[in-house]
C-alpha atoms as a PDB file:
ATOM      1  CA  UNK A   1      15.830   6.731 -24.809  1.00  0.00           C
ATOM      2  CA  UNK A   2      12.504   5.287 -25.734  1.00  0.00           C
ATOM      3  CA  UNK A   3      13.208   2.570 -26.084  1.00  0.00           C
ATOM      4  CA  UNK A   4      13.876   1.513 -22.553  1.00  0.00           C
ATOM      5  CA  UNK A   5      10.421   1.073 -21.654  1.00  0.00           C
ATOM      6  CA  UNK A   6       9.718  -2.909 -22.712  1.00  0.00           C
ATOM      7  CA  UNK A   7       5.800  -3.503 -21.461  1.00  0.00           C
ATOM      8  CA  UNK A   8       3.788  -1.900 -18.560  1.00  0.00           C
ATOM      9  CA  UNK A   9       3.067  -4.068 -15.618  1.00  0.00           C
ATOM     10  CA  UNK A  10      -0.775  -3.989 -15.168  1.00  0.00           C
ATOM     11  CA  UNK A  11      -1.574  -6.378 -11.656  1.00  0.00           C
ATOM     12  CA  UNK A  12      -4.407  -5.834  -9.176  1.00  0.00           C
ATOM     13  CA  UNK A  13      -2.298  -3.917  -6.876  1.00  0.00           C
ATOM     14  CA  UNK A  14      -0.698  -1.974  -9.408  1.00  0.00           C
ATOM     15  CA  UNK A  15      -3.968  -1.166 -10.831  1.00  0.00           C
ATOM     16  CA  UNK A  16      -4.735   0.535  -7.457  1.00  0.00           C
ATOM     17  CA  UNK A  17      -1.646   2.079  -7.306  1.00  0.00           C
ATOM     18  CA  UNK A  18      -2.464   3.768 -10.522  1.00  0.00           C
ATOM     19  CA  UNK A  19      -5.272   5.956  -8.718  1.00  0.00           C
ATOM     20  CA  UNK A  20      -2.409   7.522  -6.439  1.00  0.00           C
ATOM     21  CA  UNK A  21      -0.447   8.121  -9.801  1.00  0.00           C
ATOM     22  CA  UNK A  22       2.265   5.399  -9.371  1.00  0.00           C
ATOM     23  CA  UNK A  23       2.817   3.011 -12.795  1.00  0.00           C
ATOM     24  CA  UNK A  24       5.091   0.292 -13.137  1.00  0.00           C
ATOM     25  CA  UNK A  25       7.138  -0.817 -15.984  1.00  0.00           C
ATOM     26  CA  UNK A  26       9.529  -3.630 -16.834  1.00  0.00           C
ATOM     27  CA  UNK A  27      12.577  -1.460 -18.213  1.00  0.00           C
ATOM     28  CA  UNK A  28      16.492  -2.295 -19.575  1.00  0.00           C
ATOM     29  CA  UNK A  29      18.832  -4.140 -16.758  1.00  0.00           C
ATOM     30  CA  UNK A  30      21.001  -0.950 -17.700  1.00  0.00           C
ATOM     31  CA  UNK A  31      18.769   1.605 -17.429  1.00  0.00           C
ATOM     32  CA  UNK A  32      18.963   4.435 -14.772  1.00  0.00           C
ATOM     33  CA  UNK A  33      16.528   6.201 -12.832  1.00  0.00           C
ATOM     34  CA  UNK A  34      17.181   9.689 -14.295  1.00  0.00           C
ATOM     35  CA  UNK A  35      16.977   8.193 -17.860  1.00  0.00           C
ATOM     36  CA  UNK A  36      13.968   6.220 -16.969  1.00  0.00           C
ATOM     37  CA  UNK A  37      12.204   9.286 -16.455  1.00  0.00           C
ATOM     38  CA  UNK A  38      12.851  11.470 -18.629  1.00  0.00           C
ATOM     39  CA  UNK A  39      11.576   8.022 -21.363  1.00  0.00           C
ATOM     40  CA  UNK A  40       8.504   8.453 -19.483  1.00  0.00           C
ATOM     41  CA  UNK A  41       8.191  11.719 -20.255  1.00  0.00           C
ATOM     42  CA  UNK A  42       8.840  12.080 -23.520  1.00  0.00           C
ATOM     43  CA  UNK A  43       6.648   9.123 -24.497  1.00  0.00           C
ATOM     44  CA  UNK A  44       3.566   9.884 -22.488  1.00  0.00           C
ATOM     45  CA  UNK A  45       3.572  13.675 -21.900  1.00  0.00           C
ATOM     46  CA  UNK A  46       3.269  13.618 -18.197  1.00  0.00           C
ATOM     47  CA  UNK A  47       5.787  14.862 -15.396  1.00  0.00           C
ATOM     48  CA  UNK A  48       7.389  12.532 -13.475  1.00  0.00           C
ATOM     49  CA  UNK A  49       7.877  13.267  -9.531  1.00  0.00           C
ATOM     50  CA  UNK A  50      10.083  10.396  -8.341  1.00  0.00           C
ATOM     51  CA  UNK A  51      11.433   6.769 -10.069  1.00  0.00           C
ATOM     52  CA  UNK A  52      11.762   3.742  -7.562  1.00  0.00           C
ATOM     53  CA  UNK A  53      13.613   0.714  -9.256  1.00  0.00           C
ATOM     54  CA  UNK A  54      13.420  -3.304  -8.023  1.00  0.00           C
ATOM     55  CA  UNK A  55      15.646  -5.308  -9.916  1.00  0.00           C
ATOM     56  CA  UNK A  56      14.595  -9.385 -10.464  1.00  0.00           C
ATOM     57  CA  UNK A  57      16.722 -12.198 -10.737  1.00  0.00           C
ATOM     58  CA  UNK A  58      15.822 -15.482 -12.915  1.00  0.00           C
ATOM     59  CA  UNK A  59      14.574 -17.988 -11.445  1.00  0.00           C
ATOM     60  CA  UNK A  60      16.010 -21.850 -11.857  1.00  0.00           C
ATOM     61  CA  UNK A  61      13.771 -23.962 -13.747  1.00  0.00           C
ATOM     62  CA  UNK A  62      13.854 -27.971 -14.457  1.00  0.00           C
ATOM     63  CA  UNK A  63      11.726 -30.050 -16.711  1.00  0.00           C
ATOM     64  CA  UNK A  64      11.271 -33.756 -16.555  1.00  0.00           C
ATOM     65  CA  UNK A  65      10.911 -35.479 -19.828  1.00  0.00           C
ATOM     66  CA  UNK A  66      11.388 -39.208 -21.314  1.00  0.00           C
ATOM     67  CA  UNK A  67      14.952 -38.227 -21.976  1.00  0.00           C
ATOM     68  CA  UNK A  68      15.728 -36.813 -18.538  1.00  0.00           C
ATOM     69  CA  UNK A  69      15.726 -33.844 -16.796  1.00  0.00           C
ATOM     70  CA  UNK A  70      16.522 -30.307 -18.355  1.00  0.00           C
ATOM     71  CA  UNK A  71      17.147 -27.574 -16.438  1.00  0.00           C
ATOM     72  CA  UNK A  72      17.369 -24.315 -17.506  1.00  0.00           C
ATOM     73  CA  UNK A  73      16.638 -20.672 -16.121  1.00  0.00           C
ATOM     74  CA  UNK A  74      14.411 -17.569 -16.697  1.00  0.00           C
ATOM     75  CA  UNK A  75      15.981 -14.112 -17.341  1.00  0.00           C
ATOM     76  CA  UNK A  76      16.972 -11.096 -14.796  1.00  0.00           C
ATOM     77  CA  UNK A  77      14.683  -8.174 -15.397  1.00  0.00           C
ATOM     78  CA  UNK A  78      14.171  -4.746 -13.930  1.00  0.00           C
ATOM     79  CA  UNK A  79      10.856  -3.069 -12.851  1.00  0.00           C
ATOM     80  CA  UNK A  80      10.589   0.619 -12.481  1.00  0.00           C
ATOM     81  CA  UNK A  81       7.788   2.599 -10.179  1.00  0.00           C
ATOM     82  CA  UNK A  82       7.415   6.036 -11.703  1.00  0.00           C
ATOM     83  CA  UNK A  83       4.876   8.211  -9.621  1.00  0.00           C
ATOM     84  CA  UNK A  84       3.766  11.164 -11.799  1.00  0.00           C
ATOM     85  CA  UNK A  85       2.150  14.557 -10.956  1.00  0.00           C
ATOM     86  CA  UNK A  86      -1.312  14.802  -9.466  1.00  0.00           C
ATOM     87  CA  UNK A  87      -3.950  15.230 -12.051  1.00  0.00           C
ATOM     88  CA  UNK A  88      -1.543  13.496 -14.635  1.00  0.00           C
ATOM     89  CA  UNK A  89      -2.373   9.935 -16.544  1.00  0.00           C
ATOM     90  CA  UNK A  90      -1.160   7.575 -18.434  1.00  0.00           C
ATOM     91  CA  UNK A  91      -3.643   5.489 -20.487  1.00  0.00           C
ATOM     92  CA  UNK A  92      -2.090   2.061 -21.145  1.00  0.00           C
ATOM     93  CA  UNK A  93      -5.512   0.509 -23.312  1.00  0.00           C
ATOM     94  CA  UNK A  94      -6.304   3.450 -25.209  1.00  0.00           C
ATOM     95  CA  UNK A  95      -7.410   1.668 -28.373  1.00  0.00           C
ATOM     96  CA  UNK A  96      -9.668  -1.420 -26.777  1.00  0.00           C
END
């Protein structure tokens, strides 16, 4: 369950965003919002209000080289917007 979670997303905006309680993370293509929260939960120790999920798809890429042209494309991922209870955090560079 855990292991859902892949990396937070830390941005400009979504470091605003974190003042009003709302954190963003890239999560499992598979994953579900009711799943995705309770992940949150567990690993962080906070309650979880609502889940919003955006899902992203890969992006075409080409590369020109001696040999010709490659193309190739970047992977589908998922981002998840969890908005927690007031007074609750989540502390992403604990250790720095």
């Amino acid at each position: 369950m855990v292991g859902l979670l892949k990396r937070p997303i830390v941005t400009e905006k979504l470091t605003a965003m974190q003042e009003k309680g709302v954190y963003a993370f890239e999560v499992e293509k598979d994953a579900n919002k009711i799943s995705i929260a309770n992940a949150v939960e567990k690993k962080f120790n906070v309650t979880v209000l609502s889940v919003r999920t955006s899902t992203h798809k890969g992006k075409t890429k080409s590369q020109m080289t001696r040999r010709g042209r490659f193309a190739g494309r970047t992977s589908s991922w998922k981002k998840a917007y969890v908005r927690l209870k007031a007074g609750d955090k989540i502390e992403f560079f604990q250790n720095v």
